[in-house]
PDB file of N, CA and C in Angstrom:
ATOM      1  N   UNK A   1     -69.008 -29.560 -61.791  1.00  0.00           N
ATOM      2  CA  UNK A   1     -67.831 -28.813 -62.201  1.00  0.00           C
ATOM      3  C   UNK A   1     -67.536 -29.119 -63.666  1.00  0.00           C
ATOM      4  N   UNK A   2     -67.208 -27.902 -64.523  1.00  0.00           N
ATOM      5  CA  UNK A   2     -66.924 -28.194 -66.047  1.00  0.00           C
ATOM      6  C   UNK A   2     -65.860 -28.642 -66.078  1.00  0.00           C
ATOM      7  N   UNK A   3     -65.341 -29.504 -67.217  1.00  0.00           N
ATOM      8  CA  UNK A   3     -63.626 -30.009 -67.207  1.00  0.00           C
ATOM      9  C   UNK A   3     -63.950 -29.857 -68.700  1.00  0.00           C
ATOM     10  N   UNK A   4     -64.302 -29.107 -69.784  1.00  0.00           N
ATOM     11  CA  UNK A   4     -64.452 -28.836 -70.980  1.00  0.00           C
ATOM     12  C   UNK A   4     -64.329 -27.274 -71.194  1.00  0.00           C
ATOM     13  N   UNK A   5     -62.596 -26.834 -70.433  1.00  0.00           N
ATOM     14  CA  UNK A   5     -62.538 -25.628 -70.162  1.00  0.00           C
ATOM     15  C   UNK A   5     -61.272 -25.129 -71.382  1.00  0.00           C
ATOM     16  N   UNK A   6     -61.109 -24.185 -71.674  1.00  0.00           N
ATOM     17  CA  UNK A   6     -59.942 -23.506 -72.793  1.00  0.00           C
ATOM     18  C   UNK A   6     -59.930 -22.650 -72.962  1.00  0.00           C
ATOM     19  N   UNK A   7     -58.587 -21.966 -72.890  1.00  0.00           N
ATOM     20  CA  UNK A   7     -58.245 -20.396 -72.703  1.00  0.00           C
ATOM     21  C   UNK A   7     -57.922 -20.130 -73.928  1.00  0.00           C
ATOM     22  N   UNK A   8     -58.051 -19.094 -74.781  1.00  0.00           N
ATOM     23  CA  UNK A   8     -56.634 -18.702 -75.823  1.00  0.00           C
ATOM     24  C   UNK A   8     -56.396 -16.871 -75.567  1.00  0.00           C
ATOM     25  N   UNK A   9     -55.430 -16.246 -75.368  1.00  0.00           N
ATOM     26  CA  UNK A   9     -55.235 -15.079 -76.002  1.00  0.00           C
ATOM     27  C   UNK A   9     -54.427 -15.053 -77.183  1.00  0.00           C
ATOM     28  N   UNK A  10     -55.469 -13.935 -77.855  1.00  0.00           N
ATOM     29  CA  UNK A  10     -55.205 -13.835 -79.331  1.00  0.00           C
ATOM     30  C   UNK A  10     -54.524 -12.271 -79.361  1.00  0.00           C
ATOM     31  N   UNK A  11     -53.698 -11.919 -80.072  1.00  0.00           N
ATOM     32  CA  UNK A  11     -52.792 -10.383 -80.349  1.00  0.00           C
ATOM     33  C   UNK A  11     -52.894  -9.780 -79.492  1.00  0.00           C
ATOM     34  N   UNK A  12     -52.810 -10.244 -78.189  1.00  0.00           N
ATOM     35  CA  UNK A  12     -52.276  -9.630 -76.518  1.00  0.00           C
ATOM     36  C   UNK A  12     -53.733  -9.386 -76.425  1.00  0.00           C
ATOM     37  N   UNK A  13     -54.711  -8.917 -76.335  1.00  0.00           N
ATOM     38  CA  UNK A  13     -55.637  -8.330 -75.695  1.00  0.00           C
ATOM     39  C   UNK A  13     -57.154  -8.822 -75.971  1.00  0.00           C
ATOM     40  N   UNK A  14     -57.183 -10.026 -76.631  1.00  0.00           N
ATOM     41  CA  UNK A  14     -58.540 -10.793 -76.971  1.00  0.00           C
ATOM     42  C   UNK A  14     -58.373 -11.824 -75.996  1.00  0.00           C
ATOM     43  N   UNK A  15     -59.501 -12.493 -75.352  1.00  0.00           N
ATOM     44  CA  UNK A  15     -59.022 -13.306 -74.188  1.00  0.00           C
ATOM     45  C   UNK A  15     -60.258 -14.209 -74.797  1.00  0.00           C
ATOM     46  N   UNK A  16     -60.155 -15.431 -75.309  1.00  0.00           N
ATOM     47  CA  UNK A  16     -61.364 -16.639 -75.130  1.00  0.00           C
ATOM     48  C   UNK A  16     -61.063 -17.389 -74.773  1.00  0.00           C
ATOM     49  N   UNK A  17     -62.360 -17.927 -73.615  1.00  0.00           N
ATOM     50  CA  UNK A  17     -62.918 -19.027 -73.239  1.00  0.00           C
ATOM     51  C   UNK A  17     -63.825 -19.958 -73.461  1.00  0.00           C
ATOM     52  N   UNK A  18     -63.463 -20.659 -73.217  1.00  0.00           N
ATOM     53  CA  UNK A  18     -64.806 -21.822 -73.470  1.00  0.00           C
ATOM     54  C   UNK A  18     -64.738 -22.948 -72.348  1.00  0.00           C
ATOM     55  N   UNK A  19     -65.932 -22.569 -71.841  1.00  0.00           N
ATOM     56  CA  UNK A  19     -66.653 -23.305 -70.443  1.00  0.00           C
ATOM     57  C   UNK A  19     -67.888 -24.310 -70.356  1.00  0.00           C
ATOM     58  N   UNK A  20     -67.275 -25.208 -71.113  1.00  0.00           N
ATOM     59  CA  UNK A  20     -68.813 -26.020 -71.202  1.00  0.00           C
ATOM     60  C   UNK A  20     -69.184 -25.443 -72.598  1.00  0.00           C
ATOM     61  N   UNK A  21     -70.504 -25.472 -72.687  1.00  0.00           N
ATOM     62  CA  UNK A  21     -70.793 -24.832 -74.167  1.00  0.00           C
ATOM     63  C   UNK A  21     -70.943 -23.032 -73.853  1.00  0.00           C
ATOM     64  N   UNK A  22     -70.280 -22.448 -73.117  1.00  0.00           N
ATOM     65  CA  UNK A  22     -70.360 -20.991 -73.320  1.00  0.00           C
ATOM     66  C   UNK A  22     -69.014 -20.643 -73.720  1.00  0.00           C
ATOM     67  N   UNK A  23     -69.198 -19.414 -74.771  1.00  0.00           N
ATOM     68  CA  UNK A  23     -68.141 -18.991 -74.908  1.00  0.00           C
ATOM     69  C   UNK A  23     -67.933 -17.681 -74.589  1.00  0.00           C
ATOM     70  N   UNK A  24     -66.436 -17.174 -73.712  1.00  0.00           N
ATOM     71  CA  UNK A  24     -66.489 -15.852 -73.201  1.00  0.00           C
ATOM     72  C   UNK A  24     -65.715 -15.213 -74.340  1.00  0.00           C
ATOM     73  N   UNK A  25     -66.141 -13.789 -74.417  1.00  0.00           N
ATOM     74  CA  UNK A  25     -64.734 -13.299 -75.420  1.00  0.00           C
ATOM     75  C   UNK A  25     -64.874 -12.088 -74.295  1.00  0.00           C
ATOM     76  N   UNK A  26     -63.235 -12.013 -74.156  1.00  0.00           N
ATOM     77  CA  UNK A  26     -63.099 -10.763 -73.132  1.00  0.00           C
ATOM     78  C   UNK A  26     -61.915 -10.065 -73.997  1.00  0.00           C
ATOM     79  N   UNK A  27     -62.445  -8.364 -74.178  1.00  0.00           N
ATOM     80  CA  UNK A  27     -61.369  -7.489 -74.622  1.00  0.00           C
ATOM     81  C   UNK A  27     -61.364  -6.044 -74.641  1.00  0.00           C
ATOM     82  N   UNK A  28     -60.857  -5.305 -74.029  1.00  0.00           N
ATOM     83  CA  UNK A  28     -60.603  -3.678 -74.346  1.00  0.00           C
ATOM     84  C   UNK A  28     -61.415  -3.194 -75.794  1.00  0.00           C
ATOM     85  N   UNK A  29     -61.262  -3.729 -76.712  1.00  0.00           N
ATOM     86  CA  UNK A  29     -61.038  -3.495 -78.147  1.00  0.00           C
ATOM     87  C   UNK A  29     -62.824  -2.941 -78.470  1.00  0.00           C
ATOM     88  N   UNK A  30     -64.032  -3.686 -77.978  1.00  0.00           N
ATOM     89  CA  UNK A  30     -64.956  -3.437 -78.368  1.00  0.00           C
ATOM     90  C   UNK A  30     -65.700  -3.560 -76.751  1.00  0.00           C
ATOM     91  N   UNK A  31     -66.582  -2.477 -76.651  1.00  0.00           N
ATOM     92  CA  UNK A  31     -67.667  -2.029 -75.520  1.00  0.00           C
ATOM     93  C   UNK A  31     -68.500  -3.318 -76.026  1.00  0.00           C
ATOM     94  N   UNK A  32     -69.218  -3.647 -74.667  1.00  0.00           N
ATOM     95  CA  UNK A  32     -68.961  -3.582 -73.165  1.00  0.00           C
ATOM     96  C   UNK A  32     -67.907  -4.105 -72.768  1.00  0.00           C
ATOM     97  N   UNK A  33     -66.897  -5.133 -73.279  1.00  0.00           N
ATOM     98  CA  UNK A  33     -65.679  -5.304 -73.456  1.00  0.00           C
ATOM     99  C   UNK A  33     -65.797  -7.048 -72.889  1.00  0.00           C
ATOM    100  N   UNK A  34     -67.055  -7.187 -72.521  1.00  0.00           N
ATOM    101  CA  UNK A  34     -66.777  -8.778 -72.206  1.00  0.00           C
ATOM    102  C   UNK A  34     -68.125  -9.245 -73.040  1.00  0.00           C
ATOM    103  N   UNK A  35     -68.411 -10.238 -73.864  1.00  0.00           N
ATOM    104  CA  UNK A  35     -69.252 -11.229 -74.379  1.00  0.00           C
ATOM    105  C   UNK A  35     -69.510 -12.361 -74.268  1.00  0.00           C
ATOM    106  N   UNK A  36     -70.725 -13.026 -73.884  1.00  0.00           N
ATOM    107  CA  UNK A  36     -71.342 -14.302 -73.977  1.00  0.00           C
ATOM    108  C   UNK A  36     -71.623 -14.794 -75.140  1.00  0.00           C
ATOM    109  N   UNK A  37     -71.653 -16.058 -75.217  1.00  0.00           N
ATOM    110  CA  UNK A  37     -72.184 -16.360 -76.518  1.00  0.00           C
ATOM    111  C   UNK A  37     -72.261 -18.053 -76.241  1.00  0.00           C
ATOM    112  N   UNK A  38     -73.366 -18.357 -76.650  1.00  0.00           N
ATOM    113  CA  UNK A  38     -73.630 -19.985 -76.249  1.00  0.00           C
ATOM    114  C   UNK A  38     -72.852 -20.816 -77.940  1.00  0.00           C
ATOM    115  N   UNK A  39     -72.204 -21.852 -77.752  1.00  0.00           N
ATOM    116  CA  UNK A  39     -71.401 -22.493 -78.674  1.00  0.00           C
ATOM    117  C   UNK A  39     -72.466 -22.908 -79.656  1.00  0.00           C
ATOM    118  N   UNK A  40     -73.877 -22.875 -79.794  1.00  0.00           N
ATOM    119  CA  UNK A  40     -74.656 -23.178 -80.827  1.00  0.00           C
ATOM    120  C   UNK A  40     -74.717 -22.000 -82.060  1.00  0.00           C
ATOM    121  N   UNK A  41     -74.613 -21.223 -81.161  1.00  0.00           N
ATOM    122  CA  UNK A  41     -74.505 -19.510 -81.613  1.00  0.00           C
ATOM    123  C   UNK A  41     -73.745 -18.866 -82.149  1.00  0.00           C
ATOM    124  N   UNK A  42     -72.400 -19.416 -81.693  1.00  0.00           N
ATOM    125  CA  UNK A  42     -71.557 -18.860 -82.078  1.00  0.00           C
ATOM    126  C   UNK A  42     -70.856 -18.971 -83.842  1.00  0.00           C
ATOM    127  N   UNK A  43     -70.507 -17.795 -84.660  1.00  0.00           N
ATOM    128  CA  UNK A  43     -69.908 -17.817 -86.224  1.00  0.00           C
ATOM    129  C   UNK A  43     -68.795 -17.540 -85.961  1.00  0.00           C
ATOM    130  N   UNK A  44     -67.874 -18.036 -86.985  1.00  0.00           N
ATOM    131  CA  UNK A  44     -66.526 -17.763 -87.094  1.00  0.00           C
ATOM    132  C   UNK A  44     -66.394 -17.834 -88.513  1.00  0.00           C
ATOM    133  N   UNK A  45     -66.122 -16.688 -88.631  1.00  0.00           N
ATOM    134  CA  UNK A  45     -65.505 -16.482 -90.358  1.00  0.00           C
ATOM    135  C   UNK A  45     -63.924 -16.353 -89.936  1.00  0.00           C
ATOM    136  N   UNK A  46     -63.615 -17.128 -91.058  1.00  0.00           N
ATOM    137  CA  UNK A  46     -62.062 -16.517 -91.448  1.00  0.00           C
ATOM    138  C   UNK A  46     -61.559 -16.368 -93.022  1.00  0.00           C
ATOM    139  N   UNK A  47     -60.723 -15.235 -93.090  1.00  0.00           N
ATOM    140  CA  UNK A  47     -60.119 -15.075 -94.231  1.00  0.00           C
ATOM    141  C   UNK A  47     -58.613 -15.074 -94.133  1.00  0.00           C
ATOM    142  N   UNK A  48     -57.868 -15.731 -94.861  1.00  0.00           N
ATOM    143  CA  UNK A  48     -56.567 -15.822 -94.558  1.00  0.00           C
ATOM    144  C   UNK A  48     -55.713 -14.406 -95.618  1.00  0.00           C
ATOM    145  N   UNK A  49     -54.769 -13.557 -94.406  1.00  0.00           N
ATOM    146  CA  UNK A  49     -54.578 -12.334 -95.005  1.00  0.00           C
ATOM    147  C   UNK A  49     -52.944 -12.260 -95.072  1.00  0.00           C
ATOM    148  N   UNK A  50     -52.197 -12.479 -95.602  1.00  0.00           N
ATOM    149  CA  UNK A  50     -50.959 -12.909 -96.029  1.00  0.00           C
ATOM    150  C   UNK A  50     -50.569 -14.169 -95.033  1.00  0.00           C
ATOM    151  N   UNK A  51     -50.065 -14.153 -93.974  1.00  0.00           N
ATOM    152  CA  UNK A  51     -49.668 -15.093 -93.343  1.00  0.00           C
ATOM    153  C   UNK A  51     -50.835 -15.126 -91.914  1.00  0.00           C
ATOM    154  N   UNK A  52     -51.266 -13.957 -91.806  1.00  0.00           N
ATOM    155  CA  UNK A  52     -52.323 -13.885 -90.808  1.00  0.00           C
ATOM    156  C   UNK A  52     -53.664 -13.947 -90.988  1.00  0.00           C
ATOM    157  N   UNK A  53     -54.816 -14.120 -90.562  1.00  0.00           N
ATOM    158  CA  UNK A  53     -56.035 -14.304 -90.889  1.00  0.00           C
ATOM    159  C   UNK A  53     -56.507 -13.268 -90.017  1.00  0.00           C
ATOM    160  N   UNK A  54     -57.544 -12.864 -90.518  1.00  0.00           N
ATOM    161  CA  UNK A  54     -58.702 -12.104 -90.503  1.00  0.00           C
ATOM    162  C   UNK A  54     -59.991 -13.008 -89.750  1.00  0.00           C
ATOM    163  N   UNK A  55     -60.467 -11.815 -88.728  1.00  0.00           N
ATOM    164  CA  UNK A  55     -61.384 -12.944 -88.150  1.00  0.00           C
ATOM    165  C   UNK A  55     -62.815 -12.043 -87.491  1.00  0.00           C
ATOM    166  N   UNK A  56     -63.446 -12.637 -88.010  1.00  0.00           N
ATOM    167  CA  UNK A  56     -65.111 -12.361 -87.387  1.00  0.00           C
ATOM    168  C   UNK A  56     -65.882 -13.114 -86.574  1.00  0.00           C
ATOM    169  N   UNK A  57     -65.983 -12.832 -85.296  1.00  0.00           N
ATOM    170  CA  UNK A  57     -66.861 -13.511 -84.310  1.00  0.00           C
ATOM    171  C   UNK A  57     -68.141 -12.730 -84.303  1.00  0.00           C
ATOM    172  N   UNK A  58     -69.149 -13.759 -84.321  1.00  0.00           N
ATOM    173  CA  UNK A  58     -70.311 -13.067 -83.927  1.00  0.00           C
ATOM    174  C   UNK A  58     -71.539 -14.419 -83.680  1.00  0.00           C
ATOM    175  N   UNK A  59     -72.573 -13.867 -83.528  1.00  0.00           N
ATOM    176  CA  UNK A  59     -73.740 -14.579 -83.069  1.00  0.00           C
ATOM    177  C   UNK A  59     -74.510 -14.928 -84.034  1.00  0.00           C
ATOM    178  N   UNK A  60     -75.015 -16.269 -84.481  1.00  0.00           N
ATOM    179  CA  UNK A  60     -75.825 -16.469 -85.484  1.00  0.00           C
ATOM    180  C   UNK A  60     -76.964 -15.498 -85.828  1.00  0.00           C
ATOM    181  N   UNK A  61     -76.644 -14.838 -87.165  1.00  0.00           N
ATOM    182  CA  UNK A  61     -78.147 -14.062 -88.006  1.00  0.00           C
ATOM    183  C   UNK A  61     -77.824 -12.606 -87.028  1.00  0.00           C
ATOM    184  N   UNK A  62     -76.494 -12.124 -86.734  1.00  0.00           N
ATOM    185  CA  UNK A  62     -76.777 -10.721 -85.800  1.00  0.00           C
ATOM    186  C   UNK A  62     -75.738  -9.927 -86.956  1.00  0.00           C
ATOM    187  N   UNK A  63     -76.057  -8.767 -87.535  1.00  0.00           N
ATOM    188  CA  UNK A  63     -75.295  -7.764 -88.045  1.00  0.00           C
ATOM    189  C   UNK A  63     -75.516  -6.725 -87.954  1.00  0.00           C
ATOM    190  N   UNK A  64     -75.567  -6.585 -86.400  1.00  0.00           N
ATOM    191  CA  UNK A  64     -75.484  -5.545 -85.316  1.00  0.00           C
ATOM    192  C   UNK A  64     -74.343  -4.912 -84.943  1.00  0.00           C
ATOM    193  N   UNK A  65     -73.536  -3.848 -85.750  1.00  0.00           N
ATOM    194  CA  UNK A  65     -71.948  -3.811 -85.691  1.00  0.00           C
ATOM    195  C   UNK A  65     -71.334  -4.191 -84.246  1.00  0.00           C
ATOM    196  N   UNK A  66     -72.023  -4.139 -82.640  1.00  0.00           N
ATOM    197  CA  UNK A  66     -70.932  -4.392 -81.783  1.00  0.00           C
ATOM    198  C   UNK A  66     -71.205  -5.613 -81.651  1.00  0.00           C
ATOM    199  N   UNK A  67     -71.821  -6.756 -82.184  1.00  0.00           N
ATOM    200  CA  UNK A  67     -71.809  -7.717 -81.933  1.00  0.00           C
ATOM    201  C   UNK A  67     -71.340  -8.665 -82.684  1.00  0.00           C
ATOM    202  N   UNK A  68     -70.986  -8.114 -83.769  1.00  0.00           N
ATOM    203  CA  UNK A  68     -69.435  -8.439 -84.529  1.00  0.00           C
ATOM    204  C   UNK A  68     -68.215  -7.989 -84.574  1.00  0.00           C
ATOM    205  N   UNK A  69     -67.459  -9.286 -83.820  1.00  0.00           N
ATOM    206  CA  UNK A  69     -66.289  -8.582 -83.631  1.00  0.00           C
ATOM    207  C   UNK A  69     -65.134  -8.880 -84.518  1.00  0.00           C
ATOM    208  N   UNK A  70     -64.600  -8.189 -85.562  1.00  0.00           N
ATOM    209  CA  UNK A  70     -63.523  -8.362 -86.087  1.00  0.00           C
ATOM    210  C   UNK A  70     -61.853  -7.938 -85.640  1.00  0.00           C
ATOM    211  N   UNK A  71     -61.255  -9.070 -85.851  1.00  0.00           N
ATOM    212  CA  UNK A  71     -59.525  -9.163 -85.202  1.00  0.00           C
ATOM    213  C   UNK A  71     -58.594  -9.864 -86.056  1.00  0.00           C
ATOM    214  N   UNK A  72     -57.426  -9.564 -85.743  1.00  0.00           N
ATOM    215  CA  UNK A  72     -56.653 -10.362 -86.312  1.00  0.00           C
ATOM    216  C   UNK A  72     -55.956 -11.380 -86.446  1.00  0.00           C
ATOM    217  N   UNK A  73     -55.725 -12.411 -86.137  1.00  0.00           N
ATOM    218  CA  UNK A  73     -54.875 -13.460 -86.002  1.00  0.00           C
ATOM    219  C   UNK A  73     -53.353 -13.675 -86.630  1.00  0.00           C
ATOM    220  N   UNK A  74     -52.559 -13.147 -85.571  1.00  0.00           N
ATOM    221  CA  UNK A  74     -50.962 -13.284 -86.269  1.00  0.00           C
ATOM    222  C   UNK A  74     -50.550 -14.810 -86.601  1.00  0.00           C
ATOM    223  N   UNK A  75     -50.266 -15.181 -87.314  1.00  0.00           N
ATOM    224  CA  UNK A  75     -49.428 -16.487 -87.925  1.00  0.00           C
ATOM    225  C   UNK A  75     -49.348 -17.214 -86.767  1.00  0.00           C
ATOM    226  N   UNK A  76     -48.343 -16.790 -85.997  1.00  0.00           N
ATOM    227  CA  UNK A  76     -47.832 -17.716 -84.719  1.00  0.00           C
ATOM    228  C   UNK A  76     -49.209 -18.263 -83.831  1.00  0.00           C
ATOM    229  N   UNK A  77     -50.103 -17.611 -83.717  1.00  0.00           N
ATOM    230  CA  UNK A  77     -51.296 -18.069 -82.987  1.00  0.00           C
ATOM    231  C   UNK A  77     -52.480 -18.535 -83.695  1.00  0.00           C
ATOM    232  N   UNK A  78     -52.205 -19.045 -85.097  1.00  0.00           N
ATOM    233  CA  UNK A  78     -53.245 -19.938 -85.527  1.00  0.00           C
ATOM    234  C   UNK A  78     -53.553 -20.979 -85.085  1.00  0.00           C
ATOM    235  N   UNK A  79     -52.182 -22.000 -84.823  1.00  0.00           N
ATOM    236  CA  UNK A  79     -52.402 -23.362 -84.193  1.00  0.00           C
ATOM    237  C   UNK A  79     -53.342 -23.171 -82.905  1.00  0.00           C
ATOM    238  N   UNK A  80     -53.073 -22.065 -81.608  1.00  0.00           N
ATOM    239  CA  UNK A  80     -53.766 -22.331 -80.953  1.00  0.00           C
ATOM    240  C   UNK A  80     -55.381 -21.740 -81.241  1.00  0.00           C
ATOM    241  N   UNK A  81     -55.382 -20.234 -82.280  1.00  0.00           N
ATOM    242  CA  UNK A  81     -57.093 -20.297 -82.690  1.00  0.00           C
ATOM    243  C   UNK A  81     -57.521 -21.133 -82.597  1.00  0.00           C
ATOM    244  N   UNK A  82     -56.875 -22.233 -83.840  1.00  0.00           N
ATOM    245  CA  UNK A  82     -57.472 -23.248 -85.021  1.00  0.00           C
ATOM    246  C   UNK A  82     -58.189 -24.314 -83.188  1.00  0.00           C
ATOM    247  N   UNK A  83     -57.519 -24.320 -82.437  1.00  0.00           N
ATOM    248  CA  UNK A  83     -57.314 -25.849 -81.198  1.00  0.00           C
ATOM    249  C   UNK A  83     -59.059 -24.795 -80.894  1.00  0.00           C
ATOM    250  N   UNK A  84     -58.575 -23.303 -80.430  1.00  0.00           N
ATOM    251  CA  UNK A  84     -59.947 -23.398 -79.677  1.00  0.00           C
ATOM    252  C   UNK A  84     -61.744 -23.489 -80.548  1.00  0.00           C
ATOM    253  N   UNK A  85     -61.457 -22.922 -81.718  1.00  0.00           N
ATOM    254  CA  UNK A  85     -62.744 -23.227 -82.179  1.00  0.00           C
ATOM    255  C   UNK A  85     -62.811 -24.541 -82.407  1.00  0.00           C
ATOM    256  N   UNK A  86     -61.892 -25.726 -82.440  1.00  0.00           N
ATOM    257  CA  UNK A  86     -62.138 -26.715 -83.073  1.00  0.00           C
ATOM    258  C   UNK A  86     -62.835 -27.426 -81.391  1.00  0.00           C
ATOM    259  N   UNK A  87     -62.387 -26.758 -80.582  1.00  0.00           N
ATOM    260  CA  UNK A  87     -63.308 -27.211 -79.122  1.00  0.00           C
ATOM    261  C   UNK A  87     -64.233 -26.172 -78.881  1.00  0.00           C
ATOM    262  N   UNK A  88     -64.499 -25.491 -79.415  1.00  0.00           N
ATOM    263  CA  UNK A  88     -65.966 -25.081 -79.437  1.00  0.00           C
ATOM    264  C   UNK A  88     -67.348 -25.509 -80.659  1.00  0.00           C
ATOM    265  N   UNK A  89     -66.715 -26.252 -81.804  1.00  0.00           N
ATOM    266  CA  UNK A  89     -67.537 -26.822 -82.216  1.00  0.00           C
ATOM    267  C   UNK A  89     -67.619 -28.812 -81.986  1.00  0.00           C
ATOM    268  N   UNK A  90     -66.839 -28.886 -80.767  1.00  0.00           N
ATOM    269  CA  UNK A  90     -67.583 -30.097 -80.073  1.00  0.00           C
ATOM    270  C   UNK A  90     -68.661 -29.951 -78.836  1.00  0.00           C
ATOM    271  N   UNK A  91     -68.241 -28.300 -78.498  1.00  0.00           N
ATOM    272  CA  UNK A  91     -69.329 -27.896 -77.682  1.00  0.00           C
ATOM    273  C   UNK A  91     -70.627 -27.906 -78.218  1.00  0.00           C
ATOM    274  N   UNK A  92     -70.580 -27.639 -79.428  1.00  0.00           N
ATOM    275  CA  UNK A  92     -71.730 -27.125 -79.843  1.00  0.00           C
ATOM    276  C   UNK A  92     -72.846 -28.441 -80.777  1.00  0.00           C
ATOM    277  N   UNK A  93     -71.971 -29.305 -81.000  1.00  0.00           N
ATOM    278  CA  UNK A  93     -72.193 -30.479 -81.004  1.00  0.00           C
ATOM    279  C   UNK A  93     -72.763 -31.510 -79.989  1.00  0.00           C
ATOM    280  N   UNK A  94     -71.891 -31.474 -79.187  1.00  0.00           N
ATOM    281  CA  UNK A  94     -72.277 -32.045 -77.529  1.00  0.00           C
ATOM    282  C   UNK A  94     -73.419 -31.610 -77.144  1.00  0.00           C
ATOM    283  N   UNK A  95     -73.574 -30.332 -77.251  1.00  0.00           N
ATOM    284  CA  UNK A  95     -74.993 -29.135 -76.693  1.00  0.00           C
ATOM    285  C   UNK A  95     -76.215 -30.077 -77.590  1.00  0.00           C
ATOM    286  N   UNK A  96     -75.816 -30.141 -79.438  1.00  0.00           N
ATOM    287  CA  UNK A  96     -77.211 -30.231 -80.290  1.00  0.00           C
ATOM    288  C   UNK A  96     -77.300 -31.822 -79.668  1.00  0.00           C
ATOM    289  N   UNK A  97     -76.666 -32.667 -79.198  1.00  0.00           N
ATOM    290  CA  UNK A  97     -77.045 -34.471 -78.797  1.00  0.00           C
ATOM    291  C   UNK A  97     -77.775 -34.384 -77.614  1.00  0.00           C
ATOM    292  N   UNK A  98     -77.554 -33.228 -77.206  1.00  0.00           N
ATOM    293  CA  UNK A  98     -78.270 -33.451 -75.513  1.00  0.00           C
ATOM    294  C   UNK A  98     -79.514 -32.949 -75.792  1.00  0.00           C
ATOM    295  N   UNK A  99     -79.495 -31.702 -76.240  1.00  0.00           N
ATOM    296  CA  UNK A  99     -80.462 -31.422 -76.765  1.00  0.00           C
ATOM    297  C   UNK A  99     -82.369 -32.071 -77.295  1.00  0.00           C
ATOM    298  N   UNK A 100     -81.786 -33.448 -78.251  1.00  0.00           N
ATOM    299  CA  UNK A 100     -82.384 -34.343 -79.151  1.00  0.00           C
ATOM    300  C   UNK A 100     -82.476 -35.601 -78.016  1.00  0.00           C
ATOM    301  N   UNK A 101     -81.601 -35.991 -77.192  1.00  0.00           N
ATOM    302  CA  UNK A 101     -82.119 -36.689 -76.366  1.00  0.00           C
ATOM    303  C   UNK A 101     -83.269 -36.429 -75.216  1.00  0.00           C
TER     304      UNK A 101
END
């Protein structure tokens, strides 16, 4: 059983998870509307856009437009963004040690 689990919704209708080293992104916004993505894999750009940031998820080396997904991040929900990528790059960390062992 995973216990390296974390929810966030982001501007009502972006839903991420992170389950172990996978990360789900579930949303209306872009077909097929749910995504995998393993935490080694996963990019996160951000640009900070007056008080809100600008945000690009996607898969390492893919600029395949649906597999970049750009959103927004309102002010009030940075702290919890900022919490979940910062536990998805211990996933992805955790993943490269096991890995090498």
């Amino acid at each position: 059983m995973t216990t390296n689990r974390h929810r966030v919704r982001i501007d009502g209708d972006i839903l991420l998870t992170l389950d172990g080293d996978i990360v789900t992104i579930a949303t209306p916004r872009f077909a097929p509307g749910i995504f995998f993505v393993h935490a080694e894999l996963l990019e996160v750009h951000v640009v900070p856009k007056g008080e809100d940031w600008k945000v690009r998820l996607q898969t390492t080396g893919v600029s395949i437009p649906f597999q970049v997904l750009p959103f927004r991040v309102p002010a009030a929900q940075i702290p919890a963004f900022s919490a979940f990528v910062e536990r998805a790059k211990e996933a992805r960390e955790r993943s490269l040690r096991d890995e090498a062992s």
